[in-house]
Protein backbone atom coordinates (compact mmCIF):
# COMPACT_ATOMS: atom_id res chain seq x y z
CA UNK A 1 148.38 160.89 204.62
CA UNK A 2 151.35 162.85 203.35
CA UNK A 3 151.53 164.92 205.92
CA UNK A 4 151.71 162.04 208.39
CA UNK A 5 154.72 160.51 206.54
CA UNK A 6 156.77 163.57 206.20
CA UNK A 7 155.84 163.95 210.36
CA UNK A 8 157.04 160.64 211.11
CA UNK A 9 160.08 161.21 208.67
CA UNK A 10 161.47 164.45 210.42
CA UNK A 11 160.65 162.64 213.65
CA UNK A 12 163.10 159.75 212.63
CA UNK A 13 165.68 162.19 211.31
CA UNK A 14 165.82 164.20 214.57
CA UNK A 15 166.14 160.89 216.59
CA UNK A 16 168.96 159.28 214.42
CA UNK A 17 170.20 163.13 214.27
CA UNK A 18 170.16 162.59 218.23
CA UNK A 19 172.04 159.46 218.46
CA UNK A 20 175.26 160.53 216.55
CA UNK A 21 177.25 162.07 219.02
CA UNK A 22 179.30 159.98 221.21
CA UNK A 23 178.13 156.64 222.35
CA UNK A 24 178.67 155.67 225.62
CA UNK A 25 181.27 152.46 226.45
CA UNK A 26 178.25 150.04 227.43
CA UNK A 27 181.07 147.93 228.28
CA UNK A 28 181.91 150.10 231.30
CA UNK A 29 178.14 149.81 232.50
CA UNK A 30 178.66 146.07 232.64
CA UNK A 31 180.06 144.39 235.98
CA UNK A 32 182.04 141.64 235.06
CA UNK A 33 182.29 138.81 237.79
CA UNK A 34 185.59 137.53 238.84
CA UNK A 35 187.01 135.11 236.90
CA UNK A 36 188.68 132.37 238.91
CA UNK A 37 192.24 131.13 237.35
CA UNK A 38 193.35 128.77 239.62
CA UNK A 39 192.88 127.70 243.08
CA UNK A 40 196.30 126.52 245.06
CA UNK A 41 197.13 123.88 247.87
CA UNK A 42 198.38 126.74 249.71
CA UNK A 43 194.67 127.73 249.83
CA UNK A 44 194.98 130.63 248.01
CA UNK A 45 193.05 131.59 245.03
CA UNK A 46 194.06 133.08 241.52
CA UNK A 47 191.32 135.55 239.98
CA UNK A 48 191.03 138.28 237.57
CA UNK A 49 189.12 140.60 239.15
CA UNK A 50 187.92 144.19 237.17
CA UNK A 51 188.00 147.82 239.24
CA UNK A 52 186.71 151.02 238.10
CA UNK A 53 188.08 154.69 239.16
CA UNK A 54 189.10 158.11 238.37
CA UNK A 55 193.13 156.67 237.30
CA UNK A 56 194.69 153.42 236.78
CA UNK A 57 195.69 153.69 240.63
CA UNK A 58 192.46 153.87 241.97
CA UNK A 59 190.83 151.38 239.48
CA UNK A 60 193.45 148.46 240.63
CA UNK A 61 192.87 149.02 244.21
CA UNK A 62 189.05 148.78 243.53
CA UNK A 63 189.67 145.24 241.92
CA UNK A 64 192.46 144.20 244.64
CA UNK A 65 188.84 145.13 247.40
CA UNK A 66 186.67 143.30 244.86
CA UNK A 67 188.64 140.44 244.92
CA UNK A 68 188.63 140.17 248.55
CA UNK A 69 184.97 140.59 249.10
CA UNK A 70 184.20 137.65 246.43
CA UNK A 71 186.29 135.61 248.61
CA UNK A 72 185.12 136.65 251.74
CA UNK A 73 181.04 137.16 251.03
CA UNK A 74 179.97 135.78 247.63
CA UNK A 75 183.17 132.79 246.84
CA UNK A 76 184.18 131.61 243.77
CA UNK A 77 182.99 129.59 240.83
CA UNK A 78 185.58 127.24 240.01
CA UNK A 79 183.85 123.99 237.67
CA UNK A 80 186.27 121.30 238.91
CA UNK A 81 188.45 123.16 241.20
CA UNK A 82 188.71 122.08 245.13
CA UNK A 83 185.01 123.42 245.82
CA UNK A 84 185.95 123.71 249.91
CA UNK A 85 188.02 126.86 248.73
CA UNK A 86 186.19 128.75 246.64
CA UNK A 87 183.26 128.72 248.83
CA UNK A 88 182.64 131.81 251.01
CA UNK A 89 184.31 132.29 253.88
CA UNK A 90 181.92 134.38 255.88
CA UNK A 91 178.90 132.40 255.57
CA UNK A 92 176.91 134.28 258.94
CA UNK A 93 173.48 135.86 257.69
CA UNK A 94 174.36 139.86 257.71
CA UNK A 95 177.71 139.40 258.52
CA UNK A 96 179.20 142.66 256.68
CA UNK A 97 175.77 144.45 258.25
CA UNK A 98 176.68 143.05 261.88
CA UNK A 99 180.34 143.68 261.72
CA UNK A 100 180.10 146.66 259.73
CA UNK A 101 182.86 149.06 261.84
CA UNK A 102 185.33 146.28 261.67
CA UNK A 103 184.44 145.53 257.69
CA UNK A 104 184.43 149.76 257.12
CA UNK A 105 188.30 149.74 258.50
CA UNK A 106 189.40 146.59 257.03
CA UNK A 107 188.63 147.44 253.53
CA UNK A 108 189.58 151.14 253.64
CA UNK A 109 192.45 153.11 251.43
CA UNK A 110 195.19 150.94 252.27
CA UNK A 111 193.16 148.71 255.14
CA UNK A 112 194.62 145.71 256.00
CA UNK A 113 192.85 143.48 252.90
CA UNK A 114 195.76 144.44 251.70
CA UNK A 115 197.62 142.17 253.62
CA UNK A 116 196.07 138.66 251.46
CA UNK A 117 196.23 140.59 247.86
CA UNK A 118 199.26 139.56 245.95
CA UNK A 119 200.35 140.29 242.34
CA UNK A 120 202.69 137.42 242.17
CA UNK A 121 200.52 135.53 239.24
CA UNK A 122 200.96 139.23 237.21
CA UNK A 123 203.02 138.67 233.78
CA UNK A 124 203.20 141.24 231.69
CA UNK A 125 200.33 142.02 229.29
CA UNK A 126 197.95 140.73 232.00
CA UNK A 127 195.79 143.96 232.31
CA UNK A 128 193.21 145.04 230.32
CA UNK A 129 191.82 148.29 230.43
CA UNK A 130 189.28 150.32 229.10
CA UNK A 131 188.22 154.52 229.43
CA UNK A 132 185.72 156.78 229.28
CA UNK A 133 185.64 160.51 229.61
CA UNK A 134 185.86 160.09 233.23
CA UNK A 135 186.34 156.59 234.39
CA UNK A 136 188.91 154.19 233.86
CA UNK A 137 188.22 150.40 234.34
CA UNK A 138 191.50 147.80 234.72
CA UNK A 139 190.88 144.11 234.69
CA UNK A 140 194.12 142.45 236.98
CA UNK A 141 195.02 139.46 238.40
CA UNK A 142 195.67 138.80 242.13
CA UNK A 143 196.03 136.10 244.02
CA UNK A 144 193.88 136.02 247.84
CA UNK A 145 195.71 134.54 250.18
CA UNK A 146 192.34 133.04 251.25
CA UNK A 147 194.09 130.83 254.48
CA UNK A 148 195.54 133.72 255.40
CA UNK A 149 192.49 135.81 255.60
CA UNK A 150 190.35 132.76 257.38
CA UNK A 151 193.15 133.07 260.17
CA UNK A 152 193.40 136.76 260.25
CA UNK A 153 189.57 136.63 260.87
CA UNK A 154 189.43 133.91 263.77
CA UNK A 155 191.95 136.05 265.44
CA UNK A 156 189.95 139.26 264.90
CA UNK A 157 186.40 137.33 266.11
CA UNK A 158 184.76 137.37 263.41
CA UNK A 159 184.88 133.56 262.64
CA UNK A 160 184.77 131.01 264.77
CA UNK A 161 187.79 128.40 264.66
């Protein structure tokens, strides 16, 4: 019986032993959703939207493609806001599968989704950030010019007027 204690005792001292190093940022593994802020008559919506990447650079321009997908594929939950704009706009089955070249181009390094991404909501102190060794993660608000992109997209084919 003793010598099963003092087993299970160097197996719990190895294990916490183990754990002390560095923790990893769980809050890094976790995708946050975008965060609607306002919707406006101009029909363009307000979000904070979080992107990760190798430098602060990279990370915003992850969240400015973020927030254009949410608008264009998933929409946005907005309790009480004008629901016809934060629904999808691409509401085709497979859409992004179907029109994959166009989608591919659109939201490359500087595509043109960055044509309906503004950062005229940004005051000061609006970005949040957080690091690991490797990664960097900024949380920033945009607004989608989400008329913008509906008409961009009739005149491209991919929606129908």
């Amino acid at each position: 019986m003793k010598r099963i204690l003092l087993i299970m005792s160097a197996l719990a001292m190895i294990a916490t032993a183990g754990s002390c190093g560095k923790r990893a940022n769980v809050s890094m593994a976790y995708d946050y959703p975008a965060e609607v802020i306002g919707v406006e008559l101009d029909g363009s919506v307000t979000m904070q939207v979080w992107g990760t990447g190798r430098n602060r650079t990279d990370a915003i321009e992850q969240a400015h493609k973020d927030a254009v997908h949410t608008v264009l594929f998933k929409g946005v939950t907005a309790d009480g806001m004008r629901a016809s704009l934060t629904r999808a706009l691409v509401l085709e089955n497979n859409a992004e599968v179907k029109y994959r070249m166009f989608f591919n181009e659109f939201f490359s390094d500087r595509g043109d989704y960055t044509k309906f991404v503004s950062r005229e909501d940004t005051r000061g102190g609006t970005n949040t950030r957080q690091r690991t060794d490797n990664q960097v993660r900024y949380g920033v608000v945009v607004r989608v010019l989400r008329s913008e992109l509906e008409q961009y997209l009739i005149d491209e084919g991919i929606l129908k007027p």
